[in-house]
C-alpha atoms as a PDB file:
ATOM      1  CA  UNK A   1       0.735  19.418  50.234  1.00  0.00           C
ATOM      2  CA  UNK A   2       4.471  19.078  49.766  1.00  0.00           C
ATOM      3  CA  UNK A   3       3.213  15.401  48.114  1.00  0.00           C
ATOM      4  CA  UNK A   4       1.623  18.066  45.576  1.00  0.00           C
ATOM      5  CA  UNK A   5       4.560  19.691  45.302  1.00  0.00           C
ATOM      6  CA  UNK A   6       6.789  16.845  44.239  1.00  0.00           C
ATOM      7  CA  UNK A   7       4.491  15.208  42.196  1.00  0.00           C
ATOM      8  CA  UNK A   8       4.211  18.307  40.045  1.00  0.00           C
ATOM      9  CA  UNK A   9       7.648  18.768  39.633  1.00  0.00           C
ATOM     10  CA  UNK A  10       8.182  15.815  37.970  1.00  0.00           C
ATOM     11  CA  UNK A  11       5.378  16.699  35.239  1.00  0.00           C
ATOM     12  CA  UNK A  12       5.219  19.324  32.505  1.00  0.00           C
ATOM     13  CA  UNK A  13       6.487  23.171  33.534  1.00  0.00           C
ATOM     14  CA  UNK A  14       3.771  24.262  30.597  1.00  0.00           C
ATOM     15  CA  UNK A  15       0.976  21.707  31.911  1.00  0.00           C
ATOM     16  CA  UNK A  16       0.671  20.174  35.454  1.00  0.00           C
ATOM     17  CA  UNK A  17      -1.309  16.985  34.420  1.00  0.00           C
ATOM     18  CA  UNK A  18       0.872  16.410  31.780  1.00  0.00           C
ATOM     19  CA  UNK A  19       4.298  14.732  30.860  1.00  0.00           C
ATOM     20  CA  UNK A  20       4.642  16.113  27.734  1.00  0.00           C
ATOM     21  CA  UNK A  21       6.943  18.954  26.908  1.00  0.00           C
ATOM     22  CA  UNK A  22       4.705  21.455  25.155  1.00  0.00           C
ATOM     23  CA  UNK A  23       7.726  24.129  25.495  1.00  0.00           C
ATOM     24  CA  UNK A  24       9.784  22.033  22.844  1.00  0.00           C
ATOM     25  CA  UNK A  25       7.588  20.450  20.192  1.00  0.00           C
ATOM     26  CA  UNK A  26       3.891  20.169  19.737  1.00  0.00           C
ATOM     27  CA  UNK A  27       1.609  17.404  18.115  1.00  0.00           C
ATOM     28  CA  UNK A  28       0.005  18.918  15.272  1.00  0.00           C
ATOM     29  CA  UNK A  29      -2.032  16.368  13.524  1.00  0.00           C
ATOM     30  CA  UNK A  30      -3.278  12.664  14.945  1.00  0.00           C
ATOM     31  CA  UNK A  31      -3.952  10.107  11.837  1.00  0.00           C
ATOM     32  CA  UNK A  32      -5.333   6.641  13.233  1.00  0.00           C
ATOM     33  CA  UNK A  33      -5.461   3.083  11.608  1.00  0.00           C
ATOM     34  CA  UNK A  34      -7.105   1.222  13.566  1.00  0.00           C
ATOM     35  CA  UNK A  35      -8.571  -2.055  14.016  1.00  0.00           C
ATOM     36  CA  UNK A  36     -11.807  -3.137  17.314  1.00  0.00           C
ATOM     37  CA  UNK A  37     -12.109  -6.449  18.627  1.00  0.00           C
ATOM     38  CA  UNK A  38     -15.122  -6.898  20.146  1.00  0.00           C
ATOM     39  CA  UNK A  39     -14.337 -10.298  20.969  1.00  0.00           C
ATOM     40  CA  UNK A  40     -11.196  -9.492  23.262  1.00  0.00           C
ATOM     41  CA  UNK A  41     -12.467  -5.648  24.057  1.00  0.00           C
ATOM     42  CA  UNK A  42      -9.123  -4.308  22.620  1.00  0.00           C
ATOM     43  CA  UNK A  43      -8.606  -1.629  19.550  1.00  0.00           C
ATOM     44  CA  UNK A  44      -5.075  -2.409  18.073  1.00  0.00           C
ATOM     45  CA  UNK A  45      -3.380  -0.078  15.240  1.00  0.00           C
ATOM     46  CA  UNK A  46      -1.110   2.737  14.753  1.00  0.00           C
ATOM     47  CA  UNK A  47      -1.116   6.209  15.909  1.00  0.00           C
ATOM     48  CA  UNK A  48       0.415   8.665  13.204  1.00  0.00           C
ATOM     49  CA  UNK A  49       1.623  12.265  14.646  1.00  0.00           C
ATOM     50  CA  UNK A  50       2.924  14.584  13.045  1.00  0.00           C
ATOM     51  CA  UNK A  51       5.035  16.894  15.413  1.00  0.00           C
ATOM     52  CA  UNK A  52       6.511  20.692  14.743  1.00  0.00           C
ATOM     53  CA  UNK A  53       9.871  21.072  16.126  1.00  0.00           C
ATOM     54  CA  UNK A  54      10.172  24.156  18.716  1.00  0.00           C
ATOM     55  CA  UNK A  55      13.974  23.797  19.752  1.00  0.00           C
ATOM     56  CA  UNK A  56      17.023  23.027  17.469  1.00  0.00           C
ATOM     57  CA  UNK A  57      18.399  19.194  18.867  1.00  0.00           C
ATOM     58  CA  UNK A  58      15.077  17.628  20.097  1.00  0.00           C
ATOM     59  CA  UNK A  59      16.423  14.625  21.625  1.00  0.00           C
ATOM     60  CA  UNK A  60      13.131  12.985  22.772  1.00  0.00           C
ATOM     61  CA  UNK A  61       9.142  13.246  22.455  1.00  0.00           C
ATOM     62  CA  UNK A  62       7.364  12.820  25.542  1.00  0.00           C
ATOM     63  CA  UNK A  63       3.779  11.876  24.973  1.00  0.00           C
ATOM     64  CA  UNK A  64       1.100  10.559  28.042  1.00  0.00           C
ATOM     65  CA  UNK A  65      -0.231   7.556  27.307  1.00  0.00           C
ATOM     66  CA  UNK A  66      -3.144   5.930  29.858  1.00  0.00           C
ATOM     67  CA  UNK A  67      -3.486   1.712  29.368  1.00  0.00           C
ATOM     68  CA  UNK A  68      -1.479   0.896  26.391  1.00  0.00           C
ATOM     69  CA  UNK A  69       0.710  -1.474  25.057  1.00  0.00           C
ATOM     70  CA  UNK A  70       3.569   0.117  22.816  1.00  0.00           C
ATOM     71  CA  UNK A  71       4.632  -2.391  20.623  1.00  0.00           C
ATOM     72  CA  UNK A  72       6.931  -0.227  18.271  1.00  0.00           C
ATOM     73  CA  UNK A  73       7.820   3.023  17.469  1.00  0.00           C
ATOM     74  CA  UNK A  74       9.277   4.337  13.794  1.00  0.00           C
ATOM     75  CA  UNK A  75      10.501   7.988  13.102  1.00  0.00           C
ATOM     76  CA  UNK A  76       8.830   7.903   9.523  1.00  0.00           C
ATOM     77  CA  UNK A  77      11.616  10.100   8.291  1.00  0.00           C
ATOM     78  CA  UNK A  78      14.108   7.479   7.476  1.00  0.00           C
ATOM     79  CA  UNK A  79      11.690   4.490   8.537  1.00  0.00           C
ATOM     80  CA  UNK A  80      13.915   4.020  11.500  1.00  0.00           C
ATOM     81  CA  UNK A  81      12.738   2.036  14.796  1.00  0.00           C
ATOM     82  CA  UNK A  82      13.006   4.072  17.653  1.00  0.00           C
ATOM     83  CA  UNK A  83      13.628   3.197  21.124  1.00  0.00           C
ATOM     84  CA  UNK A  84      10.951   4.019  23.917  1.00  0.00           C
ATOM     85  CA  UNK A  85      10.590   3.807  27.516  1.00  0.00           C
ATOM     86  CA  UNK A  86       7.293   3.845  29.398  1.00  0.00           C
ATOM     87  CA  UNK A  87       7.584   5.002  32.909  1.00  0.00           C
ATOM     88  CA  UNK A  88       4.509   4.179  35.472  1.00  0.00           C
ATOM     89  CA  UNK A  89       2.657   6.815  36.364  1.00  0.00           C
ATOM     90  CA  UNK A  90       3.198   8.674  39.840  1.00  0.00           C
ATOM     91  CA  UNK A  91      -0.223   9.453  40.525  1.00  0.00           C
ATOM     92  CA  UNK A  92      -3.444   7.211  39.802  1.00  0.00           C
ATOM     93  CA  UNK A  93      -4.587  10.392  38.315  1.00  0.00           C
ATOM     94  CA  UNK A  94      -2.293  10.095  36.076  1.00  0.00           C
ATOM     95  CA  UNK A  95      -1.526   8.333  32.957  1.00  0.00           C
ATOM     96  CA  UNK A  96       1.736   6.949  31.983  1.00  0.00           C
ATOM     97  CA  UNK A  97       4.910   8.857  30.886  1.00  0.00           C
ATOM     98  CA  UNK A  98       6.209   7.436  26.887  1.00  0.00           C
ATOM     99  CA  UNK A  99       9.755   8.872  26.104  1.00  0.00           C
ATOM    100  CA  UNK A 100      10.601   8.006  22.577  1.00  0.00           C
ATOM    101  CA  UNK A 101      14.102   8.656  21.775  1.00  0.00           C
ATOM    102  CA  UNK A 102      14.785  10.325  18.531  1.00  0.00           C
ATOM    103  CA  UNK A 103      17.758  10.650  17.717  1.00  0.00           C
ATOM    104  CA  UNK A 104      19.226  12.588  15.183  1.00  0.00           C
ATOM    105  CA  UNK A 105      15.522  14.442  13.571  1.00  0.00           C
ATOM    106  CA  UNK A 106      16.863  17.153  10.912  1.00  0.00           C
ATOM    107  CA  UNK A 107      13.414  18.311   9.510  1.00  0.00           C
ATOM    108  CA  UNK A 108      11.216  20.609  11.694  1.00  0.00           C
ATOM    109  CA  UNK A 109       8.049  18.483  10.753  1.00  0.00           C
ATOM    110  CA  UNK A 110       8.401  14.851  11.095  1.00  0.00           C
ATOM    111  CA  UNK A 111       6.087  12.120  11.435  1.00  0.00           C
ATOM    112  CA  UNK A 112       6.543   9.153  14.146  1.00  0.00           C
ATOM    113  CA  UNK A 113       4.121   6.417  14.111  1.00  0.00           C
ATOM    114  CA  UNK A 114       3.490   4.133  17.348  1.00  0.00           C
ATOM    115  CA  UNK A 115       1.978   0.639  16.713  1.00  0.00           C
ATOM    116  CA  UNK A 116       0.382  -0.351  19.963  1.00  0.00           C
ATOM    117  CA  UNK A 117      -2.952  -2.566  21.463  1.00  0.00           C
ATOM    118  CA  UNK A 118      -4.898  -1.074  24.160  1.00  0.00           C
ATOM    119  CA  UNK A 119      -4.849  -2.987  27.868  1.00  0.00           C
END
């Protein structure tokens, strides 16, 4: 049980299966563009969200991710790459933790669009 314990104290306050930090911005809208290949069982594209700002300097967007491969990241604000870090999960329950750093976002609404291929 203490196992349990830690484990959930490294994920969300707001959600104990999840990474994401619900408490300081939330996913509004999902747009996908996407492309299947049967022939290597992979779908590779973009993910578009659109995220509402909860807290003033939102530094990072944490976002669980389960068997992908993040190829880029762009803050569609001022079309500017963003760096990411993907940390392995701490539970096979669990997916993987993606921490993209933001940066400076000024508008409450912004857009970020990850380009990745599934695994």
């Amino acid at each position: 049980q203490i196992t349990r314990l830690t484990m959930a104290a490294s994920l969300s306050l707001s959600d104990p299966s999840s990474y994401s930090e619900t408490e300081k911005c939330q996913v509004c809208s999902l747009e996908l563009d996407i492309a299947i290949d049967f022939s290597t069982h992979t779908i590779a594209g973009y993910a578009h969200l659109t995220v509402d700002k909860k807290v003033e300097n939102l530094e990072s967007l944490i976002l669980d991710i389960r068997d992908l491969s993040i190829q880029k990241v762009t803050l569609q604000e001022n079309e500017k790459d963003c760096e990411f870090e993907i940390t392995n999960p701490l539970n096979a329950k669990f997916g993987s933790k993606l921490t993209i750093k933001l940066g400076q976002v000024v508008k409450t609404r912004f857009t970020i669009s990850i380009k990745y291929v599934t695994s």
